[in-house]
C-alpha atoms as a PDB file:
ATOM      1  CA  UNK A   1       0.000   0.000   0.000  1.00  0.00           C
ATOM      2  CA  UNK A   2       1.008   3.139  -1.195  1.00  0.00           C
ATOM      3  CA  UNK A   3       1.681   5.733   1.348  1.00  0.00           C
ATOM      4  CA  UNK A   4      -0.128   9.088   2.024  1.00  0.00           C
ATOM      5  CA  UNK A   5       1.067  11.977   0.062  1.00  0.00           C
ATOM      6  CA  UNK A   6       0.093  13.744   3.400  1.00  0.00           C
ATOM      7  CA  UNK A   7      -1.230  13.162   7.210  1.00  0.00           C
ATOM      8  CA  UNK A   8      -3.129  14.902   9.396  1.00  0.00           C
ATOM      9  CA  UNK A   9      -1.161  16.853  11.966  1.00  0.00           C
ATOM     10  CA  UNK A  10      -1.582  14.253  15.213  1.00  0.00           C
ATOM     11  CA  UNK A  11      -1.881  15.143  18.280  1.00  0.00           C
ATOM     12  CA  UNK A  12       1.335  12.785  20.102  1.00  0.00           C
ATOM     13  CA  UNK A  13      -0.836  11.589  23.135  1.00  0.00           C
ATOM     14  CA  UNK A  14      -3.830  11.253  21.135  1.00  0.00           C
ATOM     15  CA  UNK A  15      -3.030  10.295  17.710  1.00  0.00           C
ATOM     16  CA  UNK A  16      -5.540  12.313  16.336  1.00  0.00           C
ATOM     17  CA  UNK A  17      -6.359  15.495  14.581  1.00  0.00           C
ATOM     18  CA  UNK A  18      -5.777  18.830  16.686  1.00  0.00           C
ATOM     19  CA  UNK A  19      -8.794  20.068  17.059  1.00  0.00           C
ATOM     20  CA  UNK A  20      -8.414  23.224  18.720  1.00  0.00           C
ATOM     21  CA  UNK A  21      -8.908  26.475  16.780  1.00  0.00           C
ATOM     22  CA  UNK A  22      -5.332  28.542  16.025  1.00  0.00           C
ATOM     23  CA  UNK A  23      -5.208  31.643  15.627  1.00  0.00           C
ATOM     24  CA  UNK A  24      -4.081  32.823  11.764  1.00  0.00           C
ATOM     25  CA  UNK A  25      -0.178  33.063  11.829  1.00  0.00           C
ATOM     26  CA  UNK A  26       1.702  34.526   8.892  1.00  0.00           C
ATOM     27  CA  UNK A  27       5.310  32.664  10.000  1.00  0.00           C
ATOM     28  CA  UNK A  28       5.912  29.629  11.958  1.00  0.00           C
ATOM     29  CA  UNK A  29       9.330  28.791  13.908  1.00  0.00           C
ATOM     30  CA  UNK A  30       9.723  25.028  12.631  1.00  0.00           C
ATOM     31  CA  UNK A  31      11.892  21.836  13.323  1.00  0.00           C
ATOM     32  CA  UNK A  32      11.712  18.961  11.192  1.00  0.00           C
ATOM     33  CA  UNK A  33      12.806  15.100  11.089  1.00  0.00           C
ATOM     34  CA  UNK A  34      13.574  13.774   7.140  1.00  0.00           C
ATOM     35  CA  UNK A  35      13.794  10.507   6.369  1.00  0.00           C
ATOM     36  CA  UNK A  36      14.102   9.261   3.280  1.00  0.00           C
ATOM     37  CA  UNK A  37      12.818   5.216   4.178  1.00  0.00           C
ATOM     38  CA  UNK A  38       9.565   5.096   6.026  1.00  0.00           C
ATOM     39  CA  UNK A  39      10.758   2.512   8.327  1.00  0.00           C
ATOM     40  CA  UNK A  40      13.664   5.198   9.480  1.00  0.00           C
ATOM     41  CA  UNK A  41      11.301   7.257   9.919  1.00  0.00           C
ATOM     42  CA  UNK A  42       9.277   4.460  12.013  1.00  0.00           C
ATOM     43  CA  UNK A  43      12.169   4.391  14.292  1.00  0.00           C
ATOM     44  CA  UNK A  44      12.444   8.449  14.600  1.00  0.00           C
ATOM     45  CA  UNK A  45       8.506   8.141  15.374  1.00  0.00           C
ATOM     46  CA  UNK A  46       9.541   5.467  18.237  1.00  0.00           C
ATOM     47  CA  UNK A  47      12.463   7.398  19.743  1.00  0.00           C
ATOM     48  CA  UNK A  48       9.552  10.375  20.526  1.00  0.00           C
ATOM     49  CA  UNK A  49       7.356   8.240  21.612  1.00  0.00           C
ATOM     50  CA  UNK A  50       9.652   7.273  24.402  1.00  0.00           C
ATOM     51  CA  UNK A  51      10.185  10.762  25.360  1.00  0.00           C
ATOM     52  CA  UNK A  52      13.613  11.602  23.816  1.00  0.00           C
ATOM     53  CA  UNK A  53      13.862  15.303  22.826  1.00  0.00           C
ATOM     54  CA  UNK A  54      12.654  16.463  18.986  1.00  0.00           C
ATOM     55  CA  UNK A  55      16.071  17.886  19.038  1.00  0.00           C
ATOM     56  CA  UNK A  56      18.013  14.823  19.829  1.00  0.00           C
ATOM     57  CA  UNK A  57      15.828  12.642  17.260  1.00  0.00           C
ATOM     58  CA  UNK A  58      16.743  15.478  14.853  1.00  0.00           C
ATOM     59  CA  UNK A  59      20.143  14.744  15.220  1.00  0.00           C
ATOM     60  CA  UNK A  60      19.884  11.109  15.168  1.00  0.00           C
ATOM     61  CA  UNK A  61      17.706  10.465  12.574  1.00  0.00           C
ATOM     62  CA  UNK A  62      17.285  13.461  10.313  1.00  0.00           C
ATOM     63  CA  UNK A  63      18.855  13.451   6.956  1.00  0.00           C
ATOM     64  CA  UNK A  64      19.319  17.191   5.906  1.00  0.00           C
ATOM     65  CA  UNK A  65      21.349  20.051   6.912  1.00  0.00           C
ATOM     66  CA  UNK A  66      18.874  20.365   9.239  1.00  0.00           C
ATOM     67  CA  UNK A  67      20.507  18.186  11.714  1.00  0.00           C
ATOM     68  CA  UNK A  68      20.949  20.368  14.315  1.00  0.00           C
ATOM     69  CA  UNK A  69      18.257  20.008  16.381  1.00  0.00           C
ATOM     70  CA  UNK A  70      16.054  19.723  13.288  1.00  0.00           C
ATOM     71  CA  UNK A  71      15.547  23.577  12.893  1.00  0.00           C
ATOM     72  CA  UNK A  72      14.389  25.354   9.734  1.00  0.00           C
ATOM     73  CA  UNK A  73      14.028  28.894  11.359  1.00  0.00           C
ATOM     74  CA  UNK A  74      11.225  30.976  11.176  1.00  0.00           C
ATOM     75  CA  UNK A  75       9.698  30.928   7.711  1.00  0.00           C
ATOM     76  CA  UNK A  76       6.967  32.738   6.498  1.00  0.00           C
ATOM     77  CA  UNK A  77       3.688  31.782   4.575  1.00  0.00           C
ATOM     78  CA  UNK A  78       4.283  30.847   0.825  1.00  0.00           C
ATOM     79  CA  UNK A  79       8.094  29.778   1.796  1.00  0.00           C
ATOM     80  CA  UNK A  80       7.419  26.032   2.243  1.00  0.00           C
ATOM     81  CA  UNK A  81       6.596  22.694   0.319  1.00  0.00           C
ATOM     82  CA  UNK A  82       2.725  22.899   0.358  1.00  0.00           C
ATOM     83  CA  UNK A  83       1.842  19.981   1.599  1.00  0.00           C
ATOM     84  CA  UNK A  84       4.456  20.399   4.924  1.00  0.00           C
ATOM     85  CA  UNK A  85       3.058  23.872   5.204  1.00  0.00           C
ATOM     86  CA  UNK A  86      -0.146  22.661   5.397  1.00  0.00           C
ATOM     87  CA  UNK A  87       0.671  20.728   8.450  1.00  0.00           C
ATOM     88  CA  UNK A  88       2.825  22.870   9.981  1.00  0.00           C
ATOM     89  CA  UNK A  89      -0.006  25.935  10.360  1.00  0.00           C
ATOM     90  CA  UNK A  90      -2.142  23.235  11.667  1.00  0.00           C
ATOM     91  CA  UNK A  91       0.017  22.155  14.470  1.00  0.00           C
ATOM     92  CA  UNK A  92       0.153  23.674  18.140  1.00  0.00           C
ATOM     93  CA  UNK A  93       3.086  25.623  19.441  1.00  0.00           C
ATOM     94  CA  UNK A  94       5.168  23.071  21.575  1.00  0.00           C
ATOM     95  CA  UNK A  95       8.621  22.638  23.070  1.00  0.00           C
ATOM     96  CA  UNK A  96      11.473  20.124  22.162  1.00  0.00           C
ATOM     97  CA  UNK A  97      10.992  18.127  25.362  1.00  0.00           C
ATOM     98  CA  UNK A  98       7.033  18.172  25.052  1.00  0.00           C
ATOM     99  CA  UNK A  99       6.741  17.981  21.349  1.00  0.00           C
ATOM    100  CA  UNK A 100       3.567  17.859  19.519  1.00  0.00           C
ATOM    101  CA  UNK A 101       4.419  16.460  16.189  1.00  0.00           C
ATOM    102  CA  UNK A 102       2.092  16.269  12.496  1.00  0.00           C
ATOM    103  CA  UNK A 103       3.827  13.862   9.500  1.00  0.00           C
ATOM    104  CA  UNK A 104       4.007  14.759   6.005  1.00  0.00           C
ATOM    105  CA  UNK A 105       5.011  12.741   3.146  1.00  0.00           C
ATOM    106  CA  UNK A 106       6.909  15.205   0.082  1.00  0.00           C
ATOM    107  CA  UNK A 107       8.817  14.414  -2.953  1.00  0.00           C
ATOM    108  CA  UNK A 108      11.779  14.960  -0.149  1.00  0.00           C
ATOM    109  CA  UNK A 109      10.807  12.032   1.865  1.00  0.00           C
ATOM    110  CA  UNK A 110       8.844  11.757   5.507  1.00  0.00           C
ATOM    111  CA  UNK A 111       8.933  14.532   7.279  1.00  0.00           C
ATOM    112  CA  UNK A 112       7.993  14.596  11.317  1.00  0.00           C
ATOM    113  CA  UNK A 113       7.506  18.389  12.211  1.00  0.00           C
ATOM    114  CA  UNK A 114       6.618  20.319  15.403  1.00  0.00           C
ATOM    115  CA  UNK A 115       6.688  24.461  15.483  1.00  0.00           C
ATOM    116  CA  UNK A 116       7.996  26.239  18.206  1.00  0.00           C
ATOM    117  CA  UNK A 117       6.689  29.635  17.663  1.00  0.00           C
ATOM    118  CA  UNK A 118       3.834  31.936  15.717  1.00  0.00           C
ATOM    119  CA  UNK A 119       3.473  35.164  14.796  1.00  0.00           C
END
């Protein structure tokens, strides 16, 4: 079976769709976990589920430049792969020790993504 070009944001104790109303943000601060295999990114999914830090996953797991801690920066509407953007606006403002995490499948690979920040 084919994967999902994209999920839902999930809540991480939950599993399910946030359902709380955000307010409208124009940027987002964002960290991300890519994976290029779905079953790395299995074990990245595991690893958080545990309780290990988004950051430290980041570094363990993530395949990009992003591997320090997993952060993109602040990046504005417009400035993203639509279908991680998507996500991302939909996800809650969490921290790296209490992340709250959507996944995203792009042409880049799996992507596990939590924001830190909106403005």
């Amino acid at each position: 079976m084919a994967p999902k070009k994209a999920a839902a944001s999930k809540d991480k104790s939950t599993g399910t769709a946030s359902s709380s109303k955000l307010k409208p943000a124009t940027s987002i601060n964002v960290r991300h976990i890519l994976c290029e295999k779905h079953s790395k990114k299995e074990e990245a999914l595991a690893a958080l589920n545990s309780g290990k830090s988004f950051a430290d996953v980041a570094r363990d797991f993530s395949e990009d430049k992003a591997r320090q801690g997993g952060s993109l920066g602040w990046k504005v509407r417009g400035s993203l792969l639509q279908d991680f953007e998507k996500v991302a606006y939909e996800l809650e403002v969490s921290t790296v020790n209490a992340p709250k995490w959507g996944e995203v499948k792009t042409g880049e690979g799996y992507h596990i993504l939590m924001v830190e920040g909106r403005k």
